[in-house]
C-alpha atoms as a PDB file:
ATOM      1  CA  UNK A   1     -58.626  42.677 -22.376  1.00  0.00           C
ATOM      2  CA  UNK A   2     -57.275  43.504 -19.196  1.00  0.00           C
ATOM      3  CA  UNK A   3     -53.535  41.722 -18.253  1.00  0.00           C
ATOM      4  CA  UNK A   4     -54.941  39.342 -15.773  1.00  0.00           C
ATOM      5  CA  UNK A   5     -57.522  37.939 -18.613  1.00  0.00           C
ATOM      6  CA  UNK A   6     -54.236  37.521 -20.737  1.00  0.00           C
ATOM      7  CA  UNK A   7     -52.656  35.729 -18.305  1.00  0.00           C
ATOM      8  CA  UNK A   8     -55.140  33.125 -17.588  1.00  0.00           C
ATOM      9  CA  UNK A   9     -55.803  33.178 -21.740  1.00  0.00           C
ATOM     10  CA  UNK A  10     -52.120  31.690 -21.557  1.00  0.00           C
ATOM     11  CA  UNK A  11     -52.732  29.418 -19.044  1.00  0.00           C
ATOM     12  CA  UNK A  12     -53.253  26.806 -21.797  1.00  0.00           C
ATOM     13  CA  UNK A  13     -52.403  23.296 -22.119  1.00  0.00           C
ATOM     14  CA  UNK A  14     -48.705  25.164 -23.591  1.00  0.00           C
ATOM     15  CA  UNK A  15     -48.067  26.804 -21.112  1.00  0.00           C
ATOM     16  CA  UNK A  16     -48.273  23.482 -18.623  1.00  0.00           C
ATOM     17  CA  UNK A  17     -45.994  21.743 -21.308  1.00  0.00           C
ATOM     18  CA  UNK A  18     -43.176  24.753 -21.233  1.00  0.00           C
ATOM     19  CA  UNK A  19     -43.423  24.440 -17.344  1.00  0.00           C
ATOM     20  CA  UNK A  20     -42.573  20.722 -17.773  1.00  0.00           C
ATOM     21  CA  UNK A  21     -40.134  21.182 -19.766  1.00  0.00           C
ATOM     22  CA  UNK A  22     -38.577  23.777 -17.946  1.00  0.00           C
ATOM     23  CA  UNK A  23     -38.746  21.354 -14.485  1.00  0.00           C
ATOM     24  CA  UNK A  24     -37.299  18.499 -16.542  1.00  0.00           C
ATOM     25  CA  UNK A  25     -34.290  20.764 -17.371  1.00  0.00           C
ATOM     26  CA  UNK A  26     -33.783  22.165 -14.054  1.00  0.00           C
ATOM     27  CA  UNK A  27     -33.760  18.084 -13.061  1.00  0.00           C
ATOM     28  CA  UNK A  28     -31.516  17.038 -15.641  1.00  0.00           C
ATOM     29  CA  UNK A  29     -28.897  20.443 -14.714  1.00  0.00           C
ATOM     30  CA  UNK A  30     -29.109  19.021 -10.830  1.00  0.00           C
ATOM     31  CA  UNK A  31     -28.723  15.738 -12.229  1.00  0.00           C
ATOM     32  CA  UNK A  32     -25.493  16.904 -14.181  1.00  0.00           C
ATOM     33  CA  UNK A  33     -24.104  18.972 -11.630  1.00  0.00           C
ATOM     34  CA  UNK A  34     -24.583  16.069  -9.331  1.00  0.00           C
ATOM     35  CA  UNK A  35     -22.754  13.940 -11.313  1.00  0.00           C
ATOM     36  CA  UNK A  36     -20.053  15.808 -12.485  1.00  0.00           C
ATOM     37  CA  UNK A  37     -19.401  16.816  -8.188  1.00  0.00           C
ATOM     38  CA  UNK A  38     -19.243  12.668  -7.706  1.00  0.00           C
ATOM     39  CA  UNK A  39     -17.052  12.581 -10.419  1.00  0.00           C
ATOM     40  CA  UNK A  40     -14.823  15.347  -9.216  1.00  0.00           C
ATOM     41  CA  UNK A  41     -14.849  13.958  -5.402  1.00  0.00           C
ATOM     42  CA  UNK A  42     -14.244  10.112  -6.823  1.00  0.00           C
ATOM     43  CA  UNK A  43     -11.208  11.391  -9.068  1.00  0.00           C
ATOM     44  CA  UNK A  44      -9.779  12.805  -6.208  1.00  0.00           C
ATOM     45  CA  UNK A  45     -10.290   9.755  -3.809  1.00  0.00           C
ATOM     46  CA  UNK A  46      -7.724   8.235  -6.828  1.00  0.00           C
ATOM     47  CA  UNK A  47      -5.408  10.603  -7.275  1.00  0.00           C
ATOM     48  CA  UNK A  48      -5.045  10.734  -3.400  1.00  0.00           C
ATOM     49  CA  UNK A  49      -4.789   6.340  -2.942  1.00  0.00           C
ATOM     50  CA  UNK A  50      -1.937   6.518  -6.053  1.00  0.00           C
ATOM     51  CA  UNK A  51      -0.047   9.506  -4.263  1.00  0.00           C
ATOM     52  CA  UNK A  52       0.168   7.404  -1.167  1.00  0.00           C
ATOM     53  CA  UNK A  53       3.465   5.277  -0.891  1.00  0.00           C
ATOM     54  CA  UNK A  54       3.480   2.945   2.123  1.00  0.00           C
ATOM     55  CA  UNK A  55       6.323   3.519   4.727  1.00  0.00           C
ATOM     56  CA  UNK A  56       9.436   1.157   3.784  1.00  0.00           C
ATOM     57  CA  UNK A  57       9.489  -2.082   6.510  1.00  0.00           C
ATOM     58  CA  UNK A  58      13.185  -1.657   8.175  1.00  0.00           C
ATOM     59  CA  UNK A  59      12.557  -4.564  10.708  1.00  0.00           C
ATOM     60  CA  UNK A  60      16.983  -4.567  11.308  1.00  0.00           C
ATOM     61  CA  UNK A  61      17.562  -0.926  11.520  1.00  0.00           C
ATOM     62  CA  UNK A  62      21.398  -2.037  12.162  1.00  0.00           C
ATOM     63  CA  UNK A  63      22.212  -4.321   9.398  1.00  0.00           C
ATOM     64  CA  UNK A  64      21.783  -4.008   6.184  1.00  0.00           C
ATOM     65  CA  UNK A  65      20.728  -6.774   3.532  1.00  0.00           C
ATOM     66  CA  UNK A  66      23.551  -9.272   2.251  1.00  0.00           C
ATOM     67  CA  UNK A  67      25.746  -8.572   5.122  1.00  0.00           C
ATOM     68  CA  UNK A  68      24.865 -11.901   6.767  1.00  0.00           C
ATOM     69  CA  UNK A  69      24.713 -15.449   5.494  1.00  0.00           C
ATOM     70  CA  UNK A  70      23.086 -18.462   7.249  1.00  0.00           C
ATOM     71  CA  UNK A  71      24.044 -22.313   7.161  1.00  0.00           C
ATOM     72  CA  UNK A  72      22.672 -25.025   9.243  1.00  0.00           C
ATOM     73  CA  UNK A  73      25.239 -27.993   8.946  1.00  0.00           C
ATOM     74  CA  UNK A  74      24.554 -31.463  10.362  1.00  0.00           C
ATOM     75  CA  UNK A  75      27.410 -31.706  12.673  1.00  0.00           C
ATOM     76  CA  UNK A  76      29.006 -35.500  12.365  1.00  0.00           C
ATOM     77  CA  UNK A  77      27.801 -37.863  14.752  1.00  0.00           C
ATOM     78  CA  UNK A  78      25.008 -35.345  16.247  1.00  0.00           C
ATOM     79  CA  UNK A  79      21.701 -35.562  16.478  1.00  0.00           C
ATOM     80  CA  UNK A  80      21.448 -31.654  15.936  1.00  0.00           C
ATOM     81  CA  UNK A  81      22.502 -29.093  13.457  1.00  0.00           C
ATOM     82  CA  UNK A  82      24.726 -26.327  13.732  1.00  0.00           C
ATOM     83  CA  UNK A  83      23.837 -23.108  12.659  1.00  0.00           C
ATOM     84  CA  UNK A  84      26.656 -20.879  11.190  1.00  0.00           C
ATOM     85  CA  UNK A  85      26.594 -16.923  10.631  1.00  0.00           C
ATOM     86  CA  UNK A  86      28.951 -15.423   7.974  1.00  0.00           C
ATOM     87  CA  UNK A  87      29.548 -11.516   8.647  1.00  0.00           C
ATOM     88  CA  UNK A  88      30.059 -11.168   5.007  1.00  0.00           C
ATOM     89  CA  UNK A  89      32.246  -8.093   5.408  1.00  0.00           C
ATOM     90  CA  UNK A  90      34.324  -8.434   8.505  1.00  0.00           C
ATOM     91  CA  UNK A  91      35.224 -12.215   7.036  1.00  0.00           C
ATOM     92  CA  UNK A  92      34.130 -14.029   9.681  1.00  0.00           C
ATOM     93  CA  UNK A  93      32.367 -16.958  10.360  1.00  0.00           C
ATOM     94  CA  UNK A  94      30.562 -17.931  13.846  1.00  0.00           C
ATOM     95  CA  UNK A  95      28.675 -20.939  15.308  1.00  0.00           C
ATOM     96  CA  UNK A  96      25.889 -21.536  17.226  1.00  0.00           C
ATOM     97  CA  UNK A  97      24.316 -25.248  18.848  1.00  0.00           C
ATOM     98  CA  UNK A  98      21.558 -25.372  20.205  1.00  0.00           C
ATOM     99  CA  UNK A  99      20.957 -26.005  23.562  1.00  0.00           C
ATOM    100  CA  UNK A 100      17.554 -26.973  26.175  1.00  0.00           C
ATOM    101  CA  UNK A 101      16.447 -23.661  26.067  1.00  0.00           C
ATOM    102  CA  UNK A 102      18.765 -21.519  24.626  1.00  0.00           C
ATOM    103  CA  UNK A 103      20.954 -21.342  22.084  1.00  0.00           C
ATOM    104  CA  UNK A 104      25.255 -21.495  22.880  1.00  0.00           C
ATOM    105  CA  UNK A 105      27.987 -19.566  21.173  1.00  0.00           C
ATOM    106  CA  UNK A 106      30.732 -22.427  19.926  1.00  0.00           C
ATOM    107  CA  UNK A 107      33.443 -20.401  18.449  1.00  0.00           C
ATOM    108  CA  UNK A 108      34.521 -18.379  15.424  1.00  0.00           C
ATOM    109  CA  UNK A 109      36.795 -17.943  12.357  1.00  0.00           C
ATOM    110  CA  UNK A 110      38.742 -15.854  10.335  1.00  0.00           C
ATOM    111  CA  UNK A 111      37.938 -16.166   6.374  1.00  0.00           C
ATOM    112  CA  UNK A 112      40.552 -14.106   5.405  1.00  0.00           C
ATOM    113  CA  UNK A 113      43.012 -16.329   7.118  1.00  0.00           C
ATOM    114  CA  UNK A 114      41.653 -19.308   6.532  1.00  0.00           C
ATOM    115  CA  UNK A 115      40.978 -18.673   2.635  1.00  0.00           C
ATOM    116  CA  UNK A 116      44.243 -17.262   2.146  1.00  0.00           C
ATOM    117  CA  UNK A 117      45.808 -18.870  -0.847  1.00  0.00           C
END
Protein backbone atom coordinates (compact mmCIF):
# COMPACT_ATOMS: atom_id res chain seq x y z
CA UNK A 1 0.00 0.00 0.00
CA UNK A 2 1.42 3.05 -1.14
CA UNK A 3 1.25 6.31 1.58
CA UNK A 4 -1.37 8.14 -0.30
CA UNK A 5 -3.78 4.85 -0.12
CA UNK A 6 -3.00 5.06 3.73
CA UNK A 7 -3.94 8.33 3.95
CA UNK A 8 -7.26 8.24 2.39
CA UNK A 9 -7.65 4.56 4.39
CA UNK A 10 -7.61 7.11 7.44
CA UNK A 11 -9.82 9.37 6.11
CA UNK A 12 -12.56 7.59 8.11
CA UNK A 13 -15.48 8.73 9.93
CA UNK A 14 -12.41 9.08 13.05
CA UNK A 15 -10.54 10.96 11.57
CA UNK A 16 -13.57 13.71 10.84
CA UNK A 17 -14.42 13.28 14.65
CA UNK A 18 -10.56 14.07 15.87
CA UNK A 19 -10.77 17.11 13.42
CA UNK A 20 -13.89 18.22 15.36
CA UNK A 21 -12.62 17.84 18.25
CA UNK A 22 -9.55 19.45 17.59
CA UNK A 23 -11.70 22.75 16.05
CA UNK A 24 -13.87 22.66 19.17
CA UNK A 25 -10.66 23.04 21.28
CA UNK A 26 -9.03 25.59 19.26
CA UNK A 27 -12.74 27.47 19.83
CA UNK A 28 -12.96 26.92 23.35
CA UNK A 29 -8.77 28.18 23.79
CA UNK A 30 -9.99 31.53 21.69
CA UNK A 31 -12.93 31.50 23.74
CA UNK A 32 -10.71 31.39 27.00
CA UNK A 33 -8.15 33.63 25.92
CA UNK A 34 -10.91 35.97 24.99
CA UNK A 35 -12.26 35.95 28.14
CA UNK A 36 -9.56 35.99 30.34
CA UNK A 37 -8.18 39.50 27.95
CA UNK A 38 -11.93 41.07 28.94
CA UNK A 39 -11.29 40.13 32.24
CA UNK A 40 -7.83 41.57 32.40
CA UNK A 41 -8.95 44.96 30.47
CA UNK A 42 -12.33 45.17 32.86
CA UNK A 43 -10.09 44.70 36.12
CA UNK A 44 -8.11 47.38 35.06
CA UNK A 45 -11.01 49.82 34.09
CA UNK A 46 -11.56 49.22 38.25
CA UNK A 47 -8.51 49.50 39.58
CA UNK A 48 -8.08 52.74 37.48
CA UNK A 49 -12.01 54.41 38.62
CA UNK A 50 -10.89 53.44 42.58
CA UNK A 51 -7.33 55.10 42.07
CA UNK A 52 -9.05 58.24 40.95
CA UNK A 53 -9.74 60.82 43.84
CA UNK A 54 -11.75 63.84 42.69
CA UNK A 55 -10.01 67.31 43.07
CA UNK A 56 -11.04 68.88 46.63
CA UNK A 57 -13.88 71.94 45.93
CA UNK A 58 -12.00 75.16 47.56
CA UNK A 59 -14.81 77.61 46.38
CA UNK A 60 -13.09 80.50 49.32
CA UNK A 61 -9.50 80.01 48.60
CA UNK A 62 -9.02 82.91 51.39
CA UNK A 63 -10.94 81.76 54.31
CA UNK A 64 -10.96 78.88 55.84
CA UNK A 65 -14.04 76.93 57.43
CA UNK A 66 -15.32 78.11 61.01
CA UNK A 67 -13.70 81.41 60.72
CA UNK A 68 -17.04 83.12 60.00
CA UNK A 69 -20.42 82.96 61.65
CA UNK A 70 -23.75 84.27 60.22
CA UNK A 71 -26.94 85.74 62.07
CA UNK A 72 -29.87 87.37 60.55
CA UNK A 73 -31.64 89.32 63.48
CA UNK A 74 -35.04 90.99 63.09
CA UNK A 75 -34.07 94.45 63.89
CA UNK A 76 -36.97 96.08 66.33
CA UNK A 77 -39.50 97.95 64.65
CA UNK A 78 -38.18 96.95 60.96
CA UNK A 79 -39.64 95.39 58.42
CA UNK A 80 -36.16 93.79 57.46
CA UNK A 81 -33.50 91.71 59.02
CA UNK A 82 -30.09 92.41 59.74
CA UNK A 83 -27.51 90.22 58.82
CA UNK A 84 -24.43 89.99 61.19
CA UNK A 85 -20.83 88.46 60.37
CA UNK A 86 -18.66 87.24 63.31
CA UNK A 87 -14.80 87.06 62.25
CA UNK A 88 -14.45 84.35 64.73
CA UNK A 89 -10.76 85.05 65.26
CA UNK A 90 -10.13 88.73 65.03
CA UNK A 91 -13.34 89.06 67.65
CA UNK A 92 -15.32 91.05 65.75
CA UNK A 93 -18.67 91.40 64.85
CA UNK A 94 -20.10 93.45 61.67
CA UNK A 95 -23.53 94.38 60.22
CA UNK A 96 -25.06 94.55 57.15
CA UNK A 97 -29.02 95.97 56.04
CA UNK A 98 -30.13 95.58 53.20
CA UNK A 99 -30.79 98.09 50.90
CA UNK A 100 -32.87 98.57 47.05
CA UNK A 101 -30.25 97.01 45.37
CA UNK A 102 -27.45 96.56 47.36
CA UNK A 103 -26.56 95.68 50.48
CA UNK A 104 -25.02 98.69 53.25
CA UNK A 105 -22.27 98.31 55.78
CA UNK A 106 -23.91 99.57 59.38
CA UNK A 107 -21.07 99.34 61.73
CA UNK A 108 -18.92 96.98 63.79
CA UNK A 109 -17.79 95.66 67.22
CA UNK A 110 -15.20 94.56 69.31
CA UNK A 111 -15.98 91.05 71.19
CA UNK A 112 -13.12 91.16 73.14
CA UNK A 113 -14.15 94.45 74.57
CA UNK A 114 -17.44 94.04 74.74
CA UNK A 115 -17.29 90.40 76.42
CA UNK A 116 -14.76 91.41 78.75
CA UNK A 117 -15.78 90.31 82.18
Amino acid sequence: MTRKAALRARAGPESIDDVLNWRLAMCMKRFVITALVGLNLFLLAVLLIGSYTLPAAQAQSGGRAGDFLMVTALASGQAYEVLYVVDVPKRQMYAFVPSTKSIDFVGHTDLKRMLRP
